[in-house]
Protein backbone atom coordinates (compact mmCIF):
# COMPACT_ATOMS: atom_id res chain seq x y z
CA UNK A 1 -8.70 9.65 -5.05
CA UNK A 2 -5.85 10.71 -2.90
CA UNK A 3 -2.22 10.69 -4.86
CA UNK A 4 0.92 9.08 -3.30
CA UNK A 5 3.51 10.25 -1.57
CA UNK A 6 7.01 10.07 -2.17
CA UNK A 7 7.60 7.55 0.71
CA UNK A 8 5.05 5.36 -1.44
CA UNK A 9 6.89 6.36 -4.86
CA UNK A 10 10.43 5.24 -3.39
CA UNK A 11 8.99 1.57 -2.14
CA UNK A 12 7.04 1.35 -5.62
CA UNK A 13 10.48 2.00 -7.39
CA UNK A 14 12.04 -0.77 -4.88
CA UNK A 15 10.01 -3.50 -5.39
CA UNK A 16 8.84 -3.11 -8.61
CA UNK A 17 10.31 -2.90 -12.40
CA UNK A 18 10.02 -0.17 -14.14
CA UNK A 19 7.37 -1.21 -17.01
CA UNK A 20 4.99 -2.30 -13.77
CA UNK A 21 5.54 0.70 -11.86
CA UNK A 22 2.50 2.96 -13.56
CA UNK A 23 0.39 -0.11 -13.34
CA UNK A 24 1.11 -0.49 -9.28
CA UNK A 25 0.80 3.43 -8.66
CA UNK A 26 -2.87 3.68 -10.42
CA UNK A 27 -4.02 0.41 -8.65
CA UNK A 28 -2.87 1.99 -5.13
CA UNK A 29 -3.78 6.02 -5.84
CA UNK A 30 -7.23 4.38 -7.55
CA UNK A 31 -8.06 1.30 -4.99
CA UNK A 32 -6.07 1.26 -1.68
CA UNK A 33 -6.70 5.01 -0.26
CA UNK A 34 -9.84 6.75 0.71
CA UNK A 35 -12.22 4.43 -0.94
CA UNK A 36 -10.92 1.38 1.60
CA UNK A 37 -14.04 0.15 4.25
CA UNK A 38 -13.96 1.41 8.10
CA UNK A 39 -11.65 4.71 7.03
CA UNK A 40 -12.18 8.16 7.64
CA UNK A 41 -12.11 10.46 4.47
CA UNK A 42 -8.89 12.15 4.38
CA UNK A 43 -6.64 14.24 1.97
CA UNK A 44 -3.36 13.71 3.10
CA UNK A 45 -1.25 11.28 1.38
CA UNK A 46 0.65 9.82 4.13
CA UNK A 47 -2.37 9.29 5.96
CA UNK A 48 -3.29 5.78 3.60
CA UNK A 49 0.39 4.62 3.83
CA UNK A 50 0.05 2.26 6.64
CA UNK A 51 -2.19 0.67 3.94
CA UNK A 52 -0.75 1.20 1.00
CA UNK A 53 2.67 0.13 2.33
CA UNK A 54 1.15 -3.24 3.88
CA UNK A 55 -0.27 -3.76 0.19
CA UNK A 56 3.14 -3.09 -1.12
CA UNK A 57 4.39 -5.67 1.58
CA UNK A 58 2.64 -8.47 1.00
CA UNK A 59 2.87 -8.23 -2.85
CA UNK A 60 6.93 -7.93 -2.79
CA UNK A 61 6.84 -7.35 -6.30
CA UNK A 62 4.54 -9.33 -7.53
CA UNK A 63 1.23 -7.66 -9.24
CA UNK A 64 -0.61 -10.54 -8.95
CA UNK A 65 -0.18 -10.68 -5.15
CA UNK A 66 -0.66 -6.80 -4.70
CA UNK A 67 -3.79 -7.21 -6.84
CA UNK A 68 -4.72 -10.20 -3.92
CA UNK A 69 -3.90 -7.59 -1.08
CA UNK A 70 -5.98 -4.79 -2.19
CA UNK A 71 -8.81 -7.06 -2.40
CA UNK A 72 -8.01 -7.99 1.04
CA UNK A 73 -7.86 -4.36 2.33
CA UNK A 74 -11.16 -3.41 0.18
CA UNK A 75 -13.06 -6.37 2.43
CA UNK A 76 -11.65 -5.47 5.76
CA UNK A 77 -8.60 -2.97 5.91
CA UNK A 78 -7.47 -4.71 9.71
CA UNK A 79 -7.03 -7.86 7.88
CA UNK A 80 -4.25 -6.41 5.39
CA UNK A 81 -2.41 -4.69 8.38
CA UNK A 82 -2.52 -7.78 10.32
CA UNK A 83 -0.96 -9.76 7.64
CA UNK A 84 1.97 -7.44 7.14
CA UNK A 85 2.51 -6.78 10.46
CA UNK A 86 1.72 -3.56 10.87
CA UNK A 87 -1.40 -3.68 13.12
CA UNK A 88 -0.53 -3.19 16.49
CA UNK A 89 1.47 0.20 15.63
CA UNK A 90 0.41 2.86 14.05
CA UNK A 91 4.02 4.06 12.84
CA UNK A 92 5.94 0.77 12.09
CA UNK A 93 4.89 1.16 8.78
CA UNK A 94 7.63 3.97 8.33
CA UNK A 95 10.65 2.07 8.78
CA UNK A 96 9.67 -0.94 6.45
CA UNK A 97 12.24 0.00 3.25
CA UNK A 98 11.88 -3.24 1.32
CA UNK A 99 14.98 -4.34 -0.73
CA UNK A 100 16.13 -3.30 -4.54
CA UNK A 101 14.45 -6.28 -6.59
């Protein structure tokens, strides 16, 4: 499993309160990095957050509907970056800064 990076941390602690926030970090560090379908095997952190970020997107907050997005990325990880907009650039990911919920 491949931890988080700070970039990931700060979106976490945007969208999410703080007695969810341990619960979202395990469910990206443990199922939305190096075990996702179609991805190379990689150490480095910021590598996984196009994905991790587009899981982040889509849930805005809401466990329930990050849970639904890393099911989505664990069946086909184009799917989730289509659906948050970040497939057709590999670094649009980086300026995505959700709001303080």
């Amino acid at each position: 499993m491949v931890p988080l990076s700070l970039e990931a941390e700060k979106r976490i602690d945007l969208l999410f309160p703080e007695d969810q926030r341990e619960q979202v970090r395990i469910l990206l560090r443990d199922e939305c990095g190096d075990n996702l379908p179609l991805l190379p095997k990689r150490r480095d952190p910021a590598y996984y957050d196009r994905y991790r970020f587009a899981a982040l997107k889509l849930g805005n907050g809401d466990l329930s509907r990050l849970q639904d997005a890393i099911r989505l990325a664990k069946t086909d990880s184009r799917d989730l970056l289509v659906g948050a907009g970040f497939a057709n650039d590999t670094t649009i990911h980086l300026s995505w800064l959700p709001d303080r919920k």
